[in-house]
Protein backbone atom coordinates (compact mmCIF):
# COMPACT_ATOMS: atom_id res chain seq x y z
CA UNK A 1 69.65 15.84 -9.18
CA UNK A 2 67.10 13.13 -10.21
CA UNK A 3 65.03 10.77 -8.27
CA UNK A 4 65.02 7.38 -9.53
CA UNK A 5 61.12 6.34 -8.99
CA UNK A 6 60.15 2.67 -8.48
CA UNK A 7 58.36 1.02 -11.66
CA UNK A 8 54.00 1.73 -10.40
CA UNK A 9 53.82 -2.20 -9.60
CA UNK A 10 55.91 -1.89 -6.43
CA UNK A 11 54.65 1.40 -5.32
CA UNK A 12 52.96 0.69 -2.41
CA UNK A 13 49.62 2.16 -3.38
CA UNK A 14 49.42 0.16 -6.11
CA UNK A 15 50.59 -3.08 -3.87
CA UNK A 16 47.82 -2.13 -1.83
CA UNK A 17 45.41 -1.83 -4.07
CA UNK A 18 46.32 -4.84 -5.97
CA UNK A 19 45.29 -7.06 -2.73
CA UNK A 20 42.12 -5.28 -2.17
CA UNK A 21 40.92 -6.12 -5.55
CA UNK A 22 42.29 -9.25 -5.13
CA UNK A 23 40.27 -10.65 -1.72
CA UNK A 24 36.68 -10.12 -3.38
CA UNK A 25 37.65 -11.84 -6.62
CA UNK A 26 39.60 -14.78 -4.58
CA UNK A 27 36.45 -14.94 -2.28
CA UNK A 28 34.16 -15.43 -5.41
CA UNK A 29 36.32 -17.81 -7.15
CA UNK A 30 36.14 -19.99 -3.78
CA UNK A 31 32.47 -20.05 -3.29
CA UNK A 32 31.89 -20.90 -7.08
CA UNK A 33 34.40 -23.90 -7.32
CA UNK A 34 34.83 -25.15 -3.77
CA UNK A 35 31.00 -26.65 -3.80
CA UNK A 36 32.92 -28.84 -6.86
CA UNK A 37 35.25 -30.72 -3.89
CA UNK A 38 33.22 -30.43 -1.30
CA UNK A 39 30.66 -33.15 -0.55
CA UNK A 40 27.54 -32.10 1.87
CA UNK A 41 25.66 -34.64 3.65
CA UNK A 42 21.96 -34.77 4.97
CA UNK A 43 20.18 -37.36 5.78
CA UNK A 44 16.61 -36.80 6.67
CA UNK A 45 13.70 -39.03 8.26
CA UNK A 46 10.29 -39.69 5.88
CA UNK A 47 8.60 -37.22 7.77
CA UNK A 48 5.65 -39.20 9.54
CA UNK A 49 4.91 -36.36 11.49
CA UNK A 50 4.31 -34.17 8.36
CA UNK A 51 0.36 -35.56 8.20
CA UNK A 52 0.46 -35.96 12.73
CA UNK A 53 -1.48 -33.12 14.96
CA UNK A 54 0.87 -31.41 16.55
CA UNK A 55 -0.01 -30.70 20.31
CA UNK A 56 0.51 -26.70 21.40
CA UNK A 57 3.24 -28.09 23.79
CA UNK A 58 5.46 -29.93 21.45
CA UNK A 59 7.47 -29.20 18.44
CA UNK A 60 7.67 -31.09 15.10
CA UNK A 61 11.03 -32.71 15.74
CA UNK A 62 9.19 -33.92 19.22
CA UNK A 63 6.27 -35.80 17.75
CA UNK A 64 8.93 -37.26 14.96
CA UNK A 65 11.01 -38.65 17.87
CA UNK A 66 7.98 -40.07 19.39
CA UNK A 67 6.71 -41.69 16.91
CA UNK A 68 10.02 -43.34 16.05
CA UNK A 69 10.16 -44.58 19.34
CA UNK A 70 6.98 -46.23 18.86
CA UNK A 71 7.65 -47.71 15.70
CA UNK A 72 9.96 -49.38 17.24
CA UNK A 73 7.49 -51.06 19.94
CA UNK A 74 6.27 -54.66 18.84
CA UNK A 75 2.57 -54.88 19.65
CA UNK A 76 0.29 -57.88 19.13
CA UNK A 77 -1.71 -57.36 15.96
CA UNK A 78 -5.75 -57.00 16.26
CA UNK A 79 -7.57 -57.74 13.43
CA UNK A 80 -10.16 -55.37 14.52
CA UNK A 81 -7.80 -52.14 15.06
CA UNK A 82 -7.65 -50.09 11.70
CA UNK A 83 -3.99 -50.42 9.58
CA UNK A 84 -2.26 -47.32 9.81
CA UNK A 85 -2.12 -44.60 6.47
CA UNK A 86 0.50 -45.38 4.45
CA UNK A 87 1.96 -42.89 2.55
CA UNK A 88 0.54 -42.88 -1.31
CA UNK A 89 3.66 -42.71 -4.23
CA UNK A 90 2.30 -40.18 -6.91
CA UNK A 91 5.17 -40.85 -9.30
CA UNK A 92 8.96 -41.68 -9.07
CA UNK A 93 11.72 -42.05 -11.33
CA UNK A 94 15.64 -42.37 -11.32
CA UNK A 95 17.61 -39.79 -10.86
CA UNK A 96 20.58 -39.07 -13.74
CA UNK A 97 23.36 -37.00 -14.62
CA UNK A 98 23.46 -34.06 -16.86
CA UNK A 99 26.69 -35.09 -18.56
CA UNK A 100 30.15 -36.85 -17.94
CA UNK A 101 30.94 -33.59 -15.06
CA UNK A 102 27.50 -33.41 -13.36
CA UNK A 103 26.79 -36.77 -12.61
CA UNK A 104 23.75 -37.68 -10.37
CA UNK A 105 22.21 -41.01 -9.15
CA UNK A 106 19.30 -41.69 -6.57
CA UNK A 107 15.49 -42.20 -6.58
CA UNK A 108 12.86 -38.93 -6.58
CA UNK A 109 9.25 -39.69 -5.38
CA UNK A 110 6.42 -37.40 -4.79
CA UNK A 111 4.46 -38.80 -2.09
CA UNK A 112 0.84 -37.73 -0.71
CA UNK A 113 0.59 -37.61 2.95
CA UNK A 114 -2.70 -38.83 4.64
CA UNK A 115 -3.38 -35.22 5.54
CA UNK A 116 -3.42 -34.29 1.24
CA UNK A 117 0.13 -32.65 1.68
CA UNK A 118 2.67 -33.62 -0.59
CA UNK A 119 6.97 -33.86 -0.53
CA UNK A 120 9.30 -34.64 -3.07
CA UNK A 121 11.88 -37.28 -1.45
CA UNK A 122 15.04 -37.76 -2.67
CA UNK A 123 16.72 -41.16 -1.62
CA UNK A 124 20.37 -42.66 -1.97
CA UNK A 125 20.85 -39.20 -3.70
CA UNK A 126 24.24 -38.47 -4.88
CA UNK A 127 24.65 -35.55 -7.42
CA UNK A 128 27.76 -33.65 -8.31
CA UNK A 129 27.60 -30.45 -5.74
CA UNK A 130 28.06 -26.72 -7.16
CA UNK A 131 27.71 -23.34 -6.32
CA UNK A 132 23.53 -22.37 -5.50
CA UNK A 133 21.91 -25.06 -6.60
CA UNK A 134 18.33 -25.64 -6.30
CA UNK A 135 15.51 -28.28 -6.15
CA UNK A 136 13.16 -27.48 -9.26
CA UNK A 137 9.67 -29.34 -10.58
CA UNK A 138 9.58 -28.69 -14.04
CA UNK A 139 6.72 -29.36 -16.51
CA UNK A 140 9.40 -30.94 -19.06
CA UNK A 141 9.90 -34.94 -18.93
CA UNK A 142 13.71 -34.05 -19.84
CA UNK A 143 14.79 -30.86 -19.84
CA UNK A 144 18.15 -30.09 -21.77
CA UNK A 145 18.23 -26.28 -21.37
CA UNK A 146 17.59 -23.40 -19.23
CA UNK A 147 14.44 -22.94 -21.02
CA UNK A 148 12.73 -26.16 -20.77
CA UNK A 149 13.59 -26.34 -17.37
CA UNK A 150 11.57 -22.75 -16.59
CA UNK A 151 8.98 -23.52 -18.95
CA UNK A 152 5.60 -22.13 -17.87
CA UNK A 153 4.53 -24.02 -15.04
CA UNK A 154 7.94 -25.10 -12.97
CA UNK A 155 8.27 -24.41 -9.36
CA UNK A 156 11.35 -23.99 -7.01
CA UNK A 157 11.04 -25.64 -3.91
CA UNK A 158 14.07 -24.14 -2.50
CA UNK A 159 18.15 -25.08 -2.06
CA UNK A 160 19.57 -28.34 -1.94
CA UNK A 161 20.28 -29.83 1.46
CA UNK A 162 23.41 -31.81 0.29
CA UNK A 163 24.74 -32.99 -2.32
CA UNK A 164 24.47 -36.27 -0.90
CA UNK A 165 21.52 -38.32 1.29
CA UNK A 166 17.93 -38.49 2.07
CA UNK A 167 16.47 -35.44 2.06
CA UNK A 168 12.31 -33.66 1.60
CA UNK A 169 10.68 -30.84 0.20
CA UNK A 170 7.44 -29.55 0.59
CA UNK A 171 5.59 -28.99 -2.54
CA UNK A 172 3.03 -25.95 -2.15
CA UNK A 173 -0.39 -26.87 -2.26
CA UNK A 174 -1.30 -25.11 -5.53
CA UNK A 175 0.87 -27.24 -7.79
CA UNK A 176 -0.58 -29.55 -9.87
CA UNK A 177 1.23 -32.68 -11.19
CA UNK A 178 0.96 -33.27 -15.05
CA UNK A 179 0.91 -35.78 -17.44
CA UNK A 180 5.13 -34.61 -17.56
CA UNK A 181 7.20 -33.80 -14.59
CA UNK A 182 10.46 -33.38 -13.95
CA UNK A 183 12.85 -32.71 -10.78
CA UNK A 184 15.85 -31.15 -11.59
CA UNK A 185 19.37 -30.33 -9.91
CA UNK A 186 19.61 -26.24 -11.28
CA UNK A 187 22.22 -24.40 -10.54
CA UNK A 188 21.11 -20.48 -10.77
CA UNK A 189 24.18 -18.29 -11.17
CA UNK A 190 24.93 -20.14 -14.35
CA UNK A 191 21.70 -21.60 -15.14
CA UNK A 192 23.15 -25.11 -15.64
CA UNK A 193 21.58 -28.12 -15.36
CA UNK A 194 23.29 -30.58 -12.65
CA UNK A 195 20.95 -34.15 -12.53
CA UNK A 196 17.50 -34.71 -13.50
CA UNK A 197 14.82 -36.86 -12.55
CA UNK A 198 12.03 -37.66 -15.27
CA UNK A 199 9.41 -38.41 -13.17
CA UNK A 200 5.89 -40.79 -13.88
């Protein structure tokens, strides 16, 4: 007497094991291509309390909300009173797509705070979103690769917010801005360039 065995692809081992291969790769494919639909908004305040003291018994986000408030506060002018800071504009320039798929658009300025810190700003940004991507300074005007864009020199300042807003990023003290700068959209896993920003 013979036993008539199923074909391996609906044995339920393999059925099994078919699914449990399947969830990781699914799960992979989703967090590489969903970033491509999905539009992420942040929309952040110049931060006038960047260059403010801040007092033991209040937090950043306090002192910001304060001095809001009193922005908002019309006061008679005196000639004799001293005019506030303002914020100096290093350099700025536009920011631009890669190509036809990652397109960008928006304004990047380094500022200098009136305590000598420094942020990059990005304003009325709006850059095609993808998986990891990062804010990078890089010592290339226009970067077209992955190597001009990690040339000697170039700093990370960390993830993008969103895709989409006003956002800031704190440039370390140490680095120093050269005769050619660049901010540019990187995404890491693939080490493709999304937007860039020639900067002067």
């Amino acid at each position: 007497m013979t036993t008539d065995n199923p074909p391996i692809y609906k044995r339920r081992w393999f059925i099994v094991a078919a699914i449990a291969a399947a969830v990781p790769v699914l799960a992979l494919a989703w967090w590489l291509g969903s970033p491509l639909f999905i539009d992420r908004t942040v929309i952040e305040d110049f931060p006038r309390a960047a260059a403010a003291e801040i007092p033991a018994d209040m937090t950043a986000e306090q002192v910001e909300t304060e001095m809001l408030e009193a922005e908002s506060v019309t006061v008679t002018a005196d000639d004799d009173m001293p005019a506030a800071a303002e914020p100096d504009a290093l350099v700025s320039g536009e920011i631009t797509g890669a190509d036809d798929f990652h397109r960008g658009s928006g304004t990047a300025t380094i500022y200098q705070l009136e305590d000598g810190s420094r942020i990059l700003r990005l304003e009325n940004l709006d850059v095609t979103n993808g998986p990891d991507l990062h804010v990078l300074l890089s010592p290339v005007a226009d970067p077209q690769n992955r190597d001009e864009v990690t040339a000697t020199g170039y700093i990370d300042l960390g993830s993008l917010k969103g895709n989409q807003g006003d956002q800031n990023y704190e440039i370390p003290v140490a680095f120093e801005i050269g005769a050619e700068l660049s901010v540019v959209i990187y995404c890491v896993p693939f080490h493709v360039i999304f937007s860039t920003a020639s900067l002067s």
